[in-house]
C-alpha atoms as a PDB file:
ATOM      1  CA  UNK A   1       0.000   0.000   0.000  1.00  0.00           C
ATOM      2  CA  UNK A   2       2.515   2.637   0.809  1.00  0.00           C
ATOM      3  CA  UNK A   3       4.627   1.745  -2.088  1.00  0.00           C
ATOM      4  CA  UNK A   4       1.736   2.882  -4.377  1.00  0.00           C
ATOM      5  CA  UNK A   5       1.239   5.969  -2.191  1.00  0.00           C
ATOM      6  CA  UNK A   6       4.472   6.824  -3.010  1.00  0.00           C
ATOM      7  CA  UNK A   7       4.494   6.087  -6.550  1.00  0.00           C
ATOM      8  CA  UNK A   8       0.970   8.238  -6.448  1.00  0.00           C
ATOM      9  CA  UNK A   9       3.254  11.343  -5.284  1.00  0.00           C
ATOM     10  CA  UNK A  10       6.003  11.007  -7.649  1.00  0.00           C
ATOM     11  CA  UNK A  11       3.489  11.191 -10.434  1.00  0.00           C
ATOM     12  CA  UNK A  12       1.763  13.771  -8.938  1.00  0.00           C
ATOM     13  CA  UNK A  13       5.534  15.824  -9.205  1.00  0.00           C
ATOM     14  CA  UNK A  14       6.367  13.976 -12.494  1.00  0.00           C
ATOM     15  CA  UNK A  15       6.975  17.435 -13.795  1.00  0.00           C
ATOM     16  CA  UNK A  16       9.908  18.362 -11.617  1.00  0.00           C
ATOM     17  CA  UNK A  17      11.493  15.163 -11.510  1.00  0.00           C
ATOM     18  CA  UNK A  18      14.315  14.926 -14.031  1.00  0.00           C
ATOM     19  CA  UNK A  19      15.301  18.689 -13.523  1.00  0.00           C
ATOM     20  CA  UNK A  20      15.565  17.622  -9.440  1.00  0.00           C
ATOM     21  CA  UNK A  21      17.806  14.463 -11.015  1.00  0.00           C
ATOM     22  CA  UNK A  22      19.849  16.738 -12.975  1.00  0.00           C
ATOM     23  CA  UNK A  23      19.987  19.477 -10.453  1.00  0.00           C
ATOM     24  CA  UNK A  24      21.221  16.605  -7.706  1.00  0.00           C
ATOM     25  CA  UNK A  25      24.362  16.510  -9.469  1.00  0.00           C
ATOM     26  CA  UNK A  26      24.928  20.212 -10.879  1.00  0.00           C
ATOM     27  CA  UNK A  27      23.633  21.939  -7.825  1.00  0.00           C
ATOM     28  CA  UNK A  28      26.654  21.068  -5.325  1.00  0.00           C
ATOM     29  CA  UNK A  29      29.269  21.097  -7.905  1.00  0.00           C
ATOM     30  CA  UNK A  30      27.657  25.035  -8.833  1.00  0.00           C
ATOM     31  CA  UNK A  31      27.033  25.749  -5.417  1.00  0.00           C
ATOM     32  CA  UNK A  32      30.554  24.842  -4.060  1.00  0.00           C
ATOM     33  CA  UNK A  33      31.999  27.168  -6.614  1.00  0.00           C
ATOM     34  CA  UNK A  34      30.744  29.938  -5.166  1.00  0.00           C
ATOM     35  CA  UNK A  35      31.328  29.160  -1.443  1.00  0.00           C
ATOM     36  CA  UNK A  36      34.783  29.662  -0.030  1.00  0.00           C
ATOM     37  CA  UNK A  37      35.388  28.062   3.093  1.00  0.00           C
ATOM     38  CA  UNK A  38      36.892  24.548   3.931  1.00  0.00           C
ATOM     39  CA  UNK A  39      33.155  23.070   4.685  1.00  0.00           C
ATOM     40  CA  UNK A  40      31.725  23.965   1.462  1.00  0.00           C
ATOM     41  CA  UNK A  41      31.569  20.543   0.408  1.00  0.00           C
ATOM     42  CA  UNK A  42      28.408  19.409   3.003  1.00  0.00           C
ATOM     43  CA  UNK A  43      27.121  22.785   2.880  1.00  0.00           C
ATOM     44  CA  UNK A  44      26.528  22.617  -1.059  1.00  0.00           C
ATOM     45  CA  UNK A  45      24.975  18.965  -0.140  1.00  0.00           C
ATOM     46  CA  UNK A  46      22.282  20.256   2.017  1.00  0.00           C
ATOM     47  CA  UNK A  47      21.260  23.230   0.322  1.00  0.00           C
ATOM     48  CA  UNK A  48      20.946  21.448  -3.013  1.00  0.00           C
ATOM     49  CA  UNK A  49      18.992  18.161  -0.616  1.00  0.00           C
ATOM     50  CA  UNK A  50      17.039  20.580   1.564  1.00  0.00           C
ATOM     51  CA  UNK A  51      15.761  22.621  -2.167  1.00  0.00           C
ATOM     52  CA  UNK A  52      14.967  19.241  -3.766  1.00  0.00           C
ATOM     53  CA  UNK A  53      12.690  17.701  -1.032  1.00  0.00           C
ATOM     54  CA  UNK A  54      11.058  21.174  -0.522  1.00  0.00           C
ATOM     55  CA  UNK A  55       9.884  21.703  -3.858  1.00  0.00           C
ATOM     56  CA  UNK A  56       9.037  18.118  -4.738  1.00  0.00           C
ATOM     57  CA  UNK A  57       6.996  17.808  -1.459  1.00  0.00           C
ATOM     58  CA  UNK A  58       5.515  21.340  -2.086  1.00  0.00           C
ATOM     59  CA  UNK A  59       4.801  20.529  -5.988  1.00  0.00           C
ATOM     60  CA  UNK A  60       2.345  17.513  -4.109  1.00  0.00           C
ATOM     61  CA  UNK A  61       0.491  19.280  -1.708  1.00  0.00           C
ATOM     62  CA  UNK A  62       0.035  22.390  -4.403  1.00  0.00           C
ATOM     63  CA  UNK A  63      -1.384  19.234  -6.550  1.00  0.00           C
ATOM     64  CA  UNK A  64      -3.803  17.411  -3.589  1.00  0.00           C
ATOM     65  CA  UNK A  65      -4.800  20.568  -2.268  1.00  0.00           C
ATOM     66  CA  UNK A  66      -5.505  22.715  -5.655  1.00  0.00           C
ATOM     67  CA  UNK A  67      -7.616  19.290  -6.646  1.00  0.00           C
ATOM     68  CA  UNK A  68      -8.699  18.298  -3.084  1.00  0.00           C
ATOM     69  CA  UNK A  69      -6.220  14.995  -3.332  1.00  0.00           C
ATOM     70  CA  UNK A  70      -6.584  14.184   0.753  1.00  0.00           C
ATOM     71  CA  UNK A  71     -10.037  14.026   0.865  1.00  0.00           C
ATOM     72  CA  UNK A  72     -10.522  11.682  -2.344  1.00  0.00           C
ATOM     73  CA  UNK A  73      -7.891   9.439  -1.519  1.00  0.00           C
ATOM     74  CA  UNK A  74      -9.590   9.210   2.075  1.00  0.00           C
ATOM     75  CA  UNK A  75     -12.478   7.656  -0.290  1.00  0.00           C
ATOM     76  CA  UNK A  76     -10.768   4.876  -1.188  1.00  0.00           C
ATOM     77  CA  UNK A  77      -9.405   1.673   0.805  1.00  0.00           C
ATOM     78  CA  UNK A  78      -6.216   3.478   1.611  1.00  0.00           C
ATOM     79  CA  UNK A  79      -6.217   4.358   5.646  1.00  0.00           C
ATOM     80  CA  UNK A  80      -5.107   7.437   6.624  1.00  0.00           C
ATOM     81  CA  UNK A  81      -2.119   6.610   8.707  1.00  0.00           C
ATOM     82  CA  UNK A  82      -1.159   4.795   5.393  1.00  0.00           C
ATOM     83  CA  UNK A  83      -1.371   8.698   3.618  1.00  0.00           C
ATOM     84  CA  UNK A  84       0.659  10.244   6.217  1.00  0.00           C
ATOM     85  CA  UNK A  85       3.081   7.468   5.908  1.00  0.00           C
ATOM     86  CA  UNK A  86       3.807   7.540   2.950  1.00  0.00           C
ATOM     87  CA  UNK A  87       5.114  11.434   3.000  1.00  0.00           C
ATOM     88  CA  UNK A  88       8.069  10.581   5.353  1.00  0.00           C
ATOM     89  CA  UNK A  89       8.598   7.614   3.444  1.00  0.00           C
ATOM     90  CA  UNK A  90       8.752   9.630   0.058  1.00  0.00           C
ATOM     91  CA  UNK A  91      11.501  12.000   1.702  1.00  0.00           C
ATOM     92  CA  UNK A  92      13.465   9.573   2.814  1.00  0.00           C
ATOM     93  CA  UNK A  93      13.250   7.688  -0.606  1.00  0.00           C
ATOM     94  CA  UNK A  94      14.447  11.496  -2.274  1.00  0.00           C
ATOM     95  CA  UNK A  95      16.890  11.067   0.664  1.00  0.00           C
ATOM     96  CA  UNK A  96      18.749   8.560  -0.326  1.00  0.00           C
ATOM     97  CA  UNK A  97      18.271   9.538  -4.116  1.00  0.00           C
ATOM     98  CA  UNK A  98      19.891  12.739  -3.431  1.00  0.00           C
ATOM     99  CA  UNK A  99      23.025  11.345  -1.748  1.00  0.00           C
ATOM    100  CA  UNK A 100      23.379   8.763  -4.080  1.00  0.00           C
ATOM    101  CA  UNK A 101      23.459  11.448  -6.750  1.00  0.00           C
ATOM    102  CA  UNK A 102      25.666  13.719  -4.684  1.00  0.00           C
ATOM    103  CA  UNK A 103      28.117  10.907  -4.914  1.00  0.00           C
ATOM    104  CA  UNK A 104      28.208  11.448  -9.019  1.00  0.00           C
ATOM    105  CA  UNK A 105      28.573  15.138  -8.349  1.00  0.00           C
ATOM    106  CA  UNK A 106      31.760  14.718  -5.984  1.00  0.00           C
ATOM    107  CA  UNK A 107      32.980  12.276  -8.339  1.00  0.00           C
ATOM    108  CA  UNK A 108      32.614  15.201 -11.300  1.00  0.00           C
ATOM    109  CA  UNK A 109      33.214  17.656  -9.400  1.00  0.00           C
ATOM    110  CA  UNK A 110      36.654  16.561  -7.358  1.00  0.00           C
ATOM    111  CA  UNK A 111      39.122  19.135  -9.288  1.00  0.00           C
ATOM    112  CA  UNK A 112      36.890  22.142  -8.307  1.00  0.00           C
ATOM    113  CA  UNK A 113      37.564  20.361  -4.624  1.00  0.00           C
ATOM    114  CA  UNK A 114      34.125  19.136  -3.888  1.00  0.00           C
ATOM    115  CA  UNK A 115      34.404  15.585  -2.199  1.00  0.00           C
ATOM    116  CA  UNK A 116      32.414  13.032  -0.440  1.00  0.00           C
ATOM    117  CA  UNK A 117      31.059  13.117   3.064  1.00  0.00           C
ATOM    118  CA  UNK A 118      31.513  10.902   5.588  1.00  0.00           C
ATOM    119  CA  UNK A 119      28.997   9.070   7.720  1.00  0.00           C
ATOM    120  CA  UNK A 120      28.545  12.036  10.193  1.00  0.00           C
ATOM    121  CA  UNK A 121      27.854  14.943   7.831  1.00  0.00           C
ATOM    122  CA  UNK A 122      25.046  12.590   6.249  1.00  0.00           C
ATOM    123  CA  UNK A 123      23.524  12.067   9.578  1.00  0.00           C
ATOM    124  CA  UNK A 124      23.660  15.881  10.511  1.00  0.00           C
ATOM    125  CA  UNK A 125      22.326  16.327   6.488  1.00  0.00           C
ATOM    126  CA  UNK A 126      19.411  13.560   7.620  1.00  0.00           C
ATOM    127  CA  UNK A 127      18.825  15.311  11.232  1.00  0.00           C
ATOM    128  CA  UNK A 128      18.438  18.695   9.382  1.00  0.00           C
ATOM    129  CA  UNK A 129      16.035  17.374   7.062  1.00  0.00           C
ATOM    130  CA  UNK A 130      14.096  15.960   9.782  1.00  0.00           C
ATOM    131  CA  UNK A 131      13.996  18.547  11.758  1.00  0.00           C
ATOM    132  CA  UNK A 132      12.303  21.146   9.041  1.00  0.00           C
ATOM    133  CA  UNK A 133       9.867  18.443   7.692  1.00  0.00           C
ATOM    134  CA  UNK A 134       9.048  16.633  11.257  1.00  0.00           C
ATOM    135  CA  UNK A 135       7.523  21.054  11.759  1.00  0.00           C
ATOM    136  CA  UNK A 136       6.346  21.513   8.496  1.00  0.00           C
ATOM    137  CA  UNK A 137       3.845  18.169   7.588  1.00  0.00           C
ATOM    138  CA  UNK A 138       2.346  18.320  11.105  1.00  0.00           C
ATOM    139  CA  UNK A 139       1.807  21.938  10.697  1.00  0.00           C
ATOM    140  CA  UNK A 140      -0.269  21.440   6.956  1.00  0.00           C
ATOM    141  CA  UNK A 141      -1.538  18.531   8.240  1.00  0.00           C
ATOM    142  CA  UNK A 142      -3.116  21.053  11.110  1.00  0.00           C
ATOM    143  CA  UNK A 143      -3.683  24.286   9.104  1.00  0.00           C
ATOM    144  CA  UNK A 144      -3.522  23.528   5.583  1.00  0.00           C
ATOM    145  CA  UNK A 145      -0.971  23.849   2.830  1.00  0.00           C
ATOM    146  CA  UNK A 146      -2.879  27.472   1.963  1.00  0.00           C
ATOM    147  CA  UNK A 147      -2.023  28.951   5.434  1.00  0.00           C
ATOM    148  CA  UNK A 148       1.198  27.323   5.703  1.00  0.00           C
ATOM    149  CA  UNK A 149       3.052  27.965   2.490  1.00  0.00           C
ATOM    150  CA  UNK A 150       4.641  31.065   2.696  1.00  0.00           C
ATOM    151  CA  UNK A 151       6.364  30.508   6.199  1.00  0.00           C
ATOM    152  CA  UNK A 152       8.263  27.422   4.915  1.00  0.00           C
ATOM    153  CA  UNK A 153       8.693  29.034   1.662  1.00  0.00           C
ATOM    154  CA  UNK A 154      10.194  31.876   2.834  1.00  0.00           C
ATOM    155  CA  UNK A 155      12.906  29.653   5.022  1.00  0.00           C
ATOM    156  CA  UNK A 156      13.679  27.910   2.239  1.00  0.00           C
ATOM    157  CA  UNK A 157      14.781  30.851  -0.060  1.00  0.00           C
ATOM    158  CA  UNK A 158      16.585  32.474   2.662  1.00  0.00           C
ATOM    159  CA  UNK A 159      18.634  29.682   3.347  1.00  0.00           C
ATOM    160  CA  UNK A 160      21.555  29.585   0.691  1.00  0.00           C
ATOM    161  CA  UNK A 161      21.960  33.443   1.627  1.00  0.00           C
ATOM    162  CA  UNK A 162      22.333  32.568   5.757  1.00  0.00           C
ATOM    163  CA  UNK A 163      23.310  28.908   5.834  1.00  0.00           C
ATOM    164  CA  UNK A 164      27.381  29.992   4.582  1.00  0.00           C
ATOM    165  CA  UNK A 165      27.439  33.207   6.891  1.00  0.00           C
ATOM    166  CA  UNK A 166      25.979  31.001   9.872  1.00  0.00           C
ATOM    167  CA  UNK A 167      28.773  28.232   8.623  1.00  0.00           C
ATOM    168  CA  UNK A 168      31.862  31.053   8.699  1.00  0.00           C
ATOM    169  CA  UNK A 169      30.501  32.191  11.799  1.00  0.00           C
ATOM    170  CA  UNK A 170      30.266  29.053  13.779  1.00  0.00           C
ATOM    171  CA  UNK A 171      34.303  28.130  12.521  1.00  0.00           C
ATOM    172  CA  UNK A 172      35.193  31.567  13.517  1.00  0.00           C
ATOM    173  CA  UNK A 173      34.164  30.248  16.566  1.00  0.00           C
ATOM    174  CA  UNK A 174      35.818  27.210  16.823  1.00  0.00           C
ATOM    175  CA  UNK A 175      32.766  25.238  17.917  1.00  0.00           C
ATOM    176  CA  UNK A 176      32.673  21.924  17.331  1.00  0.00           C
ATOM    177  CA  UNK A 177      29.953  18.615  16.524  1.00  0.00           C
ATOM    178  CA  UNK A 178      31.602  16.466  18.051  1.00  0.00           C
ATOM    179  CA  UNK A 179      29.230  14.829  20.822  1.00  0.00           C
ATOM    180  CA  UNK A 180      30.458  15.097  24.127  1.00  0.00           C
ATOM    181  CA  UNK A 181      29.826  11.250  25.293  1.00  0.00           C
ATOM    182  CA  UNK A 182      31.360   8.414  25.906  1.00  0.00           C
ATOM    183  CA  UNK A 183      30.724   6.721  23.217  1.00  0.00           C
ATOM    184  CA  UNK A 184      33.301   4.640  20.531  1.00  0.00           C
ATOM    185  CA  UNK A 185      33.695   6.542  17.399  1.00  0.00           C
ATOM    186  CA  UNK A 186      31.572   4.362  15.582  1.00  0.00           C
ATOM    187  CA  UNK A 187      28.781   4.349  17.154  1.00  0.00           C
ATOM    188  CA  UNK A 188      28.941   8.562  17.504  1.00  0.00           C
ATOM    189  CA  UNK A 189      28.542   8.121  13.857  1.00  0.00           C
ATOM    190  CA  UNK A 190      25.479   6.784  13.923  1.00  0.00           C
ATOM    191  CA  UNK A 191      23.655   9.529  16.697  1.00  0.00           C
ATOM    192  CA  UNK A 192      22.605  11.610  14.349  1.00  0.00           C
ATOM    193  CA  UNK A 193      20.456   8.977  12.414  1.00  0.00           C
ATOM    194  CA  UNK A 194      19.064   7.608  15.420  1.00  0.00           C
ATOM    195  CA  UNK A 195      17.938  11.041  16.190  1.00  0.00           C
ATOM    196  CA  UNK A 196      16.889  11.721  13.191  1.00  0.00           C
ATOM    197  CA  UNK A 197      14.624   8.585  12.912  1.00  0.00           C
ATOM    198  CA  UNK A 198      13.401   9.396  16.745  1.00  0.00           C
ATOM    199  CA  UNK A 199      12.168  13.000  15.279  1.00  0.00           C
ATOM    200  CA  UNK A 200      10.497  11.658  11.952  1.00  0.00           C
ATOM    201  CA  UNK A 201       8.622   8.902  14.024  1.00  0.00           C
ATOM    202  CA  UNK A 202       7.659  11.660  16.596  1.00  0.00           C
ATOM    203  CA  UNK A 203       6.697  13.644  13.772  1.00  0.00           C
ATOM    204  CA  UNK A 204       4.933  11.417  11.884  1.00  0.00           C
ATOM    205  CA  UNK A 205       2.661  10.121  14.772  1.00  0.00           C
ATOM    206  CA  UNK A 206       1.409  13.705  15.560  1.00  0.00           C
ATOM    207  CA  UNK A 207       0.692  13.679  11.851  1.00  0.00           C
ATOM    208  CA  UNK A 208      -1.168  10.404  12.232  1.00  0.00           C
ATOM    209  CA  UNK A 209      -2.997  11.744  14.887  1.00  0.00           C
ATOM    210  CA  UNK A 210      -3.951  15.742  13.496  1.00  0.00           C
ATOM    211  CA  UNK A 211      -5.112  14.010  10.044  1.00  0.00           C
ATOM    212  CA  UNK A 212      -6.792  11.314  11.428  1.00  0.00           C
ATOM    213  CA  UNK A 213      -9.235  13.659  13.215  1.00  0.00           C
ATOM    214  CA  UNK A 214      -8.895  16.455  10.578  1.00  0.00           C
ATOM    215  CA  UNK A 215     -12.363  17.038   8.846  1.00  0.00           C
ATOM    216  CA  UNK A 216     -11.669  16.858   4.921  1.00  0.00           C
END
């Protein structure tokens, strides 16, 4: 059942999908061109991620709500946890797209410097991602994708202009990720997925819950 829900969105953005492919690959190596500090690598990675999810999970709910999607789909023998689902299951399928793709782009892009990321910069990538969606689908679950599509909108466009200064700002500060626990190195590695996963669940059962008793 999800799987169709899934293949029922990507249809739904069939439009955008080969320029997101394309732009997967050309967005870091174009991005990283223009940044200039030693991080620029991940940076270009989850501007070019966070743009791709936003406007291929925006393109769907412009589609459902503009021809009332939800409440027909509610009609058939889909359930509506299933629905709700199925959109943190689609960005983590673009997820894991996008990386893939990213790898092409380091791999095109390694004289201009751009290289690969290691396990911890894709599970800071993943916990950024989850953060923003795990507010924004409960949110148009609650309110609507009408009411809510400016605020996320505007975050989004703002954030290749802040994202570098707020990246040269926290090295000029000498801060650092590294989690202060006793922990072996490998298993560090793998905190950020586990709380990313922990806030997508969290996310995705308030979802459940909002749509479940939402009036369509």
């Amino acid at each position: 059942m999800l799987f169709h829900l899934v293949k029922k969105d990507l249809i739904l953005a069939k439009k955008y999908i080969l320029f997101m492919l394309v732009f997967a690959v050309a967005g870091p190596i174009f991005i990283y061109t223009k940044l200039g500090f030693s991080n620029g690598s991940f940076v270009s990675f989850l501007i070019t991620l966070l743009f791709i999810e936003y406007i291929l999970f925006n393109t769907i709910s412009l589609q459902e709500d503009k021809y009332k999607g939800l409440a027909l789909l509610c009609t058939t023998p889909h359930k509506r946890e299933g629905v709700i689902k199925a959109k943190y299951l689609l960005l983590l399928v673009i997820f894991i797209v996008s990386f893939l793709l990213y790898n092409l782009a380091a791999a095109i892009g390694a004289s201009s410097g751009l290289t690969g990321l290691d396990a911890f910069s894709v599970g800071i990538a993943l916990l950024v991602i989850s953060i923003f969606f795990g507010i924004l689908i409960p949110v148009q679950t609650k309110f609507g994708y009408e009411k809510t599509k400016y605020i996320f909108f505007i975050i989004i466009f703002l954030t290749p202009f802040m994202m570098p200064s707020v990246i040269e700002w926290y090295h000029s500060k000498n801060f650092s990720l590294s989690l202060p626990l006793q922990l072996p190195n490998a298993v560090k590695l793998w905190v950020p997925f586990i709380v990313s996963l922990l806030i997508g669940f969290i996310s995705m059962i308030i979802s459940i819950r909002i749509f479940s008793k939402k009036n369509l």
